[in-house]
PDB file of N, CA and C in Angstrom:
ATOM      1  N   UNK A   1     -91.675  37.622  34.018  1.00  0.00           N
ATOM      2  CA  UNK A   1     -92.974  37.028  33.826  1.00  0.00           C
ATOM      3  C   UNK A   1     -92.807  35.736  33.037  1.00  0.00           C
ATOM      4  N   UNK A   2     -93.431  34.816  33.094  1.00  0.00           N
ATOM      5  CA  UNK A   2     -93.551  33.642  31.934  1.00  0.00           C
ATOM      6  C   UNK A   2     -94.060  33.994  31.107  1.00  0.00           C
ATOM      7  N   UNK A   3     -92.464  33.353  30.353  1.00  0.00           N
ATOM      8  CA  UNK A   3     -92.084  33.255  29.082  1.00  0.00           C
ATOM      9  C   UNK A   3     -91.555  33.907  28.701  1.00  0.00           C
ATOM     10  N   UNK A   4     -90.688  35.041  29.106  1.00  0.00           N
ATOM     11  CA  UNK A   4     -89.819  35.924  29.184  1.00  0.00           C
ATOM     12  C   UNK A   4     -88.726  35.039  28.917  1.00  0.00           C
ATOM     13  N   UNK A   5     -87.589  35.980  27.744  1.00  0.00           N
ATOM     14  CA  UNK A   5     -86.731  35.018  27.365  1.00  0.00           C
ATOM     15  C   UNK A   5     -85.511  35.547  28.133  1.00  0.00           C
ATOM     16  N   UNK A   6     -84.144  34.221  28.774  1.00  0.00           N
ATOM     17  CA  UNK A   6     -83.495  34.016  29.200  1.00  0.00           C
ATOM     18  C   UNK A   6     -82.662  34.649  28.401  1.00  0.00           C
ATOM     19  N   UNK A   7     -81.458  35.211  29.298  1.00  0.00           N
ATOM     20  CA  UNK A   7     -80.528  36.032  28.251  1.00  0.00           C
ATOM     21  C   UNK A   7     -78.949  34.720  28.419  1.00  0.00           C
ATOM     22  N   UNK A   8     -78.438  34.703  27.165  1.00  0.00           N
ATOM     23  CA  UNK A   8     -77.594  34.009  26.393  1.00  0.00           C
ATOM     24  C   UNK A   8     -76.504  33.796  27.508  1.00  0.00           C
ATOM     25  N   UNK A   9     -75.625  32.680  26.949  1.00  0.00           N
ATOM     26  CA  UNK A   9     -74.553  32.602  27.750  1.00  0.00           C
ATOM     27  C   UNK A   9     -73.815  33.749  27.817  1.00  0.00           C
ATOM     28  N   UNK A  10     -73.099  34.832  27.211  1.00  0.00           N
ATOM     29  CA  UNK A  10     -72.968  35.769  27.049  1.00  0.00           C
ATOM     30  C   UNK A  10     -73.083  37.187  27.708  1.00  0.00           C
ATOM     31  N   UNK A  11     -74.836  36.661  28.970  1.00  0.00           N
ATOM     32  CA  UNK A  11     -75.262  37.596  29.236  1.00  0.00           C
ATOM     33  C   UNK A  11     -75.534  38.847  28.819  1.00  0.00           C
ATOM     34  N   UNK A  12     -75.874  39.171  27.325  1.00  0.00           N
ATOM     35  CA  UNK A  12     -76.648  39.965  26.635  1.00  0.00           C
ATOM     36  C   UNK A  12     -77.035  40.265  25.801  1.00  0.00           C
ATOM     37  N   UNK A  13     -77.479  38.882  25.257  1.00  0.00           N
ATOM     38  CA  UNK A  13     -78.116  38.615  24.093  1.00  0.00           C
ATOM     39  C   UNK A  13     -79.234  37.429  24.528  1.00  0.00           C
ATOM     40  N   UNK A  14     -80.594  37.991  24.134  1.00  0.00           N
ATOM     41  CA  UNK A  14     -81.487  36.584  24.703  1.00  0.00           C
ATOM     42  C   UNK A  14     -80.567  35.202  23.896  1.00  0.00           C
ATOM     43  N   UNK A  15     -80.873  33.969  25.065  1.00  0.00           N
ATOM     44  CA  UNK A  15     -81.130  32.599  24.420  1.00  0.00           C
ATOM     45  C   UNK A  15     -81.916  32.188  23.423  1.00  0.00           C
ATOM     46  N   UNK A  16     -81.671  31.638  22.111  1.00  0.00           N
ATOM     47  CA  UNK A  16     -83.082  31.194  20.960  1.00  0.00           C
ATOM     48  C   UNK A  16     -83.641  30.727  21.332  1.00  0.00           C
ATOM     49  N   UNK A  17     -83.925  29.673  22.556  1.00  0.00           N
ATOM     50  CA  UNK A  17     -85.274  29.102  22.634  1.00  0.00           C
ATOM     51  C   UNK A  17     -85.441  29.197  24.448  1.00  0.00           C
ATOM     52  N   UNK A  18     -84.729  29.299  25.256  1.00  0.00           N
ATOM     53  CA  UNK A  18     -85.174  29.204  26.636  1.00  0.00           C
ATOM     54  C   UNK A  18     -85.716  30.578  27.161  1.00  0.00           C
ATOM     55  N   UNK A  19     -87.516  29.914  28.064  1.00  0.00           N
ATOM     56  CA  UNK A  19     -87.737  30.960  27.851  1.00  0.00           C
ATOM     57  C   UNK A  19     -87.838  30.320  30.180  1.00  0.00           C
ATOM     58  N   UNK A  20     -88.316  31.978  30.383  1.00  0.00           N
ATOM     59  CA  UNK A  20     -88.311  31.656  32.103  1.00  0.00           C
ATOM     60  C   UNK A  20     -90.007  30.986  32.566  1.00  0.00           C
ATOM     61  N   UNK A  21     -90.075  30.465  33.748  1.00  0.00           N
ATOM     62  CA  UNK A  21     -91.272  30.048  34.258  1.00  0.00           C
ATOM     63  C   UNK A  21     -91.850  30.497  35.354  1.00  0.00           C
ATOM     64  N   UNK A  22     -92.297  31.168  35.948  1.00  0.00           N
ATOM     65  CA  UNK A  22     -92.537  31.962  37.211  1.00  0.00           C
ATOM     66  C   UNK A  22     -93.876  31.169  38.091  1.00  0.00           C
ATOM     67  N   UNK A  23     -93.798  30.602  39.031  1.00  0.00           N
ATOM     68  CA  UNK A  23     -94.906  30.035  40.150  1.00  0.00           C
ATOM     69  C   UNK A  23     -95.185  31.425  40.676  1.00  0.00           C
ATOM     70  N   UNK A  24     -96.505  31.879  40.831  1.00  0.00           N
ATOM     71  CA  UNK A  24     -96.335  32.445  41.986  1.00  0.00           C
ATOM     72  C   UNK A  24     -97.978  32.030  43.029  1.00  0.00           C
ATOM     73  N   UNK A  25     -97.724  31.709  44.297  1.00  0.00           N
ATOM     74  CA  UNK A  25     -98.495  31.379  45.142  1.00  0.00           C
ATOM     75  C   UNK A  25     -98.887  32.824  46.435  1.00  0.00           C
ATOM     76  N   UNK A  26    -100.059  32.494  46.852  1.00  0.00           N
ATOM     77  CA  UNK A  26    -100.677  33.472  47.993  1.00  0.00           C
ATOM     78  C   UNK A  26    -101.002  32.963  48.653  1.00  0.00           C
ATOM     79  N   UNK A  27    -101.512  33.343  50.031  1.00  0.00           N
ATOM     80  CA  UNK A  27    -102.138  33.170  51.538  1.00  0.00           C
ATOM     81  C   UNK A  27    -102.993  31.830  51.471  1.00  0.00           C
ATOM     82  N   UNK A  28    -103.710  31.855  50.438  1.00  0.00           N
ATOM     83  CA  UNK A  28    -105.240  31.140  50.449  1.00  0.00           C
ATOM     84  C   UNK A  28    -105.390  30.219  49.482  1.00  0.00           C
ATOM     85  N   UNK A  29    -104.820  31.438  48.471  1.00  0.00           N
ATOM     86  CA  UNK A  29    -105.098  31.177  47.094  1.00  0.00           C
ATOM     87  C   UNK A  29    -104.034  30.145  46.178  1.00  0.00           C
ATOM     88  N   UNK A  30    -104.243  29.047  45.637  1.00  0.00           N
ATOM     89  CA  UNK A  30    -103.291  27.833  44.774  1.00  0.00           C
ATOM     90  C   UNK A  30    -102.150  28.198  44.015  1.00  0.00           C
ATOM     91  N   UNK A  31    -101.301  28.123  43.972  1.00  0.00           N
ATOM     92  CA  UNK A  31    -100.084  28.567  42.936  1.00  0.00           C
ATOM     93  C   UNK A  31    -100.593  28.608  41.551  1.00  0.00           C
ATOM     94  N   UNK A  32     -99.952  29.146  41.332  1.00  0.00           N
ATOM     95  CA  UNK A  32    -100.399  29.568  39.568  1.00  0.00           C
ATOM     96  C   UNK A  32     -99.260  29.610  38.582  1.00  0.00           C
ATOM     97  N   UNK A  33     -99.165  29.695  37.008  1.00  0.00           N
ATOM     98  CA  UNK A  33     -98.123  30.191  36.498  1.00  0.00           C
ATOM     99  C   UNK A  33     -98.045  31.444  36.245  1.00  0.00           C
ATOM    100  N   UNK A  34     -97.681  32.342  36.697  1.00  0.00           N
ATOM    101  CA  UNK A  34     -97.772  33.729  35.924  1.00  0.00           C
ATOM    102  C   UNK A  34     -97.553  33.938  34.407  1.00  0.00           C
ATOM    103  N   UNK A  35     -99.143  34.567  34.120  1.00  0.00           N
ATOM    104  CA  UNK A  35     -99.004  34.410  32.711  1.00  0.00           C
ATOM    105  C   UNK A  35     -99.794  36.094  32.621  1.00  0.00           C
ATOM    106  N   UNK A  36     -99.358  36.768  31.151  1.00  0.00           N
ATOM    107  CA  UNK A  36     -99.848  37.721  30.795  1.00  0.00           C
ATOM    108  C   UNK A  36    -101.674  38.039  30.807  1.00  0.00           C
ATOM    109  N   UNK A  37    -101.783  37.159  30.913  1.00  0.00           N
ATOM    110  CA  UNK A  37    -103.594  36.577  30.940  1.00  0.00           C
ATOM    111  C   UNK A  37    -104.192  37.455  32.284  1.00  0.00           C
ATOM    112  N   UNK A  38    -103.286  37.359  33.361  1.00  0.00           N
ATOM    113  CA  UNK A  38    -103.644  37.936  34.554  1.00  0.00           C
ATOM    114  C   UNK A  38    -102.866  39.057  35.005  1.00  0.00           C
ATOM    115  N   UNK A  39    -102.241  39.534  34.158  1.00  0.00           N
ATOM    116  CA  UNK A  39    -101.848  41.068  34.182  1.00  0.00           C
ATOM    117  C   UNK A  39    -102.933  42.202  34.823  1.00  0.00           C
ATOM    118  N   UNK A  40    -102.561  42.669  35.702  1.00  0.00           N
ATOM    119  CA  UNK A  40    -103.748  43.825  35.922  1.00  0.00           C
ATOM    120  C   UNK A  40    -104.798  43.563  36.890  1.00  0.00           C
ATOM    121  N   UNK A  41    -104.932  42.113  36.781  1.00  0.00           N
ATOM    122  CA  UNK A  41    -105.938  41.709  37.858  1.00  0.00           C
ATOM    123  C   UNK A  41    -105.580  41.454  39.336  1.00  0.00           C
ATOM    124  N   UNK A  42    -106.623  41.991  40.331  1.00  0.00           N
ATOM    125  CA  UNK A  42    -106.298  41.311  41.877  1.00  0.00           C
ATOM    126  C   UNK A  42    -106.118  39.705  41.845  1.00  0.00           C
ATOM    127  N   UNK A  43    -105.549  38.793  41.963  1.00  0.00           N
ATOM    128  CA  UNK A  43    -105.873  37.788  42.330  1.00  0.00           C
ATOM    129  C   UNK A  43    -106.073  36.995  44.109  1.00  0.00           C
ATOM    130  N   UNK A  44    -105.675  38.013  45.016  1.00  0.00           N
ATOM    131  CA  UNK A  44    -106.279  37.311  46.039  1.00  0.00           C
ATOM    132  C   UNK A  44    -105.890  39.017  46.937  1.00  0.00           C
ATOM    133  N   UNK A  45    -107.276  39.242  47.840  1.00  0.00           N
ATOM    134  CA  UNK A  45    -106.729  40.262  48.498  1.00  0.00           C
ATOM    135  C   UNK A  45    -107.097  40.265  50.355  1.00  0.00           C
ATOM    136  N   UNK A  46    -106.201  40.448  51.136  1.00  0.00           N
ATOM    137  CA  UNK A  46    -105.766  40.140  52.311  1.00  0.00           C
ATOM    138  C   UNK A  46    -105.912  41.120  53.477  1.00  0.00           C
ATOM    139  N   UNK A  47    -106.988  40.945  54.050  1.00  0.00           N
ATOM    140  CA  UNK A  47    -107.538  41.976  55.381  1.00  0.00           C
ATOM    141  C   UNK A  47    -107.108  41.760  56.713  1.00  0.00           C
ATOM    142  N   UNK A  48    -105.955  42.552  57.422  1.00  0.00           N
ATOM    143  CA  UNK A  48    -105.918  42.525  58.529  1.00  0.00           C
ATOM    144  C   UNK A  48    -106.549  43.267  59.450  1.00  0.00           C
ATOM    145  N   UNK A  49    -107.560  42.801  60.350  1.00  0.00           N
ATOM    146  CA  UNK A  49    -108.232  43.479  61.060  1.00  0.00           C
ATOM    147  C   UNK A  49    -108.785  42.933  62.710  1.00  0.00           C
ATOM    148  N   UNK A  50    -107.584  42.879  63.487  1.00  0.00           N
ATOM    149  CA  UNK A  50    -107.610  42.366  64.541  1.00  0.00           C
ATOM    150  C   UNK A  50    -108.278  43.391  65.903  1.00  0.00           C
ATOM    151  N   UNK A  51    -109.554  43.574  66.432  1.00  0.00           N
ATOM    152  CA  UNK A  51    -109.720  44.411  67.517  1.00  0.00           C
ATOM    153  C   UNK A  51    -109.649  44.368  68.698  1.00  0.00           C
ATOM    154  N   UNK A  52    -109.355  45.055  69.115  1.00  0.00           N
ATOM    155  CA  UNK A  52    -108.460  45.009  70.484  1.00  0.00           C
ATOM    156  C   UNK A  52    -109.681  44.661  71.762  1.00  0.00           C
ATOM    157  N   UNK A  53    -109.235  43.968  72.685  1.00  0.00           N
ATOM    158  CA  UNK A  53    -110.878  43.486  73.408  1.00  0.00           C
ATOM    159  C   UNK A  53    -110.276  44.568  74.911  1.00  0.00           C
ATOM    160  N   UNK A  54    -111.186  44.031  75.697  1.00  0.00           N
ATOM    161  CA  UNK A  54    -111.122  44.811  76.888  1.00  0.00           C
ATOM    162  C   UNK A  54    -109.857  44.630  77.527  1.00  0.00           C
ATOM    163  N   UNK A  55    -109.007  45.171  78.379  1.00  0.00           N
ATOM    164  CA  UNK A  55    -107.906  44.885  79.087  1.00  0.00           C
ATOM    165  C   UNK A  55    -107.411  44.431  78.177  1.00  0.00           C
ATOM    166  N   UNK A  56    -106.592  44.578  76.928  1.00  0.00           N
ATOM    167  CA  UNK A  56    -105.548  44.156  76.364  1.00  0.00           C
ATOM    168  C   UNK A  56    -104.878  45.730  76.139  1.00  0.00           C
ATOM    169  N   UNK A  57    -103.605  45.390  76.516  1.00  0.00           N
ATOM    170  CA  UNK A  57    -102.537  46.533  76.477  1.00  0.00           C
ATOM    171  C   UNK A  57    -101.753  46.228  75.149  1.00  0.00           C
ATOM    172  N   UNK A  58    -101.612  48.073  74.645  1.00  0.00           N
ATOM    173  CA  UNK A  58    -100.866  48.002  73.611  1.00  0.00           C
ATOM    174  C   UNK A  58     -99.463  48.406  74.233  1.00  0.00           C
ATOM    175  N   UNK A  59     -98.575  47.896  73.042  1.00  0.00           N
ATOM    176  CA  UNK A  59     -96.988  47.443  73.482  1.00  0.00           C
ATOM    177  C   UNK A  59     -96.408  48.860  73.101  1.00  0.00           C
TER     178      UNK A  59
END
């Protein structure tokens, strides 16, 4: 998540100051930073619902 801290050259000990940055983008909806702020919440939700018309064959 952002701001989650980077682990050390070392690999296992965090870094003192670098922390990570996470984009994350959806279908519709604008990229964002992922931040703890939106923990928990839907932010975009996605309905497939295609009906089948007359004479169309399923595969």
């Amino acid at each position: 998540m952002n701001g989650d801290r980077v682990l050390g050259s070392d690999g296992k000990t965090p870094h003192a100051t670098d922390r990570k940055s996470v984009m994350v983008t959806g279908i519709k909806a604008p990229g964002i930073i992922d931040s703890d702020q939106y923990a928990g919440f839907t932010r975009e939700s996605v309905t497939y619902n295609h009906p089948r018309t007359r004479g169309e064959q399923t595969r």
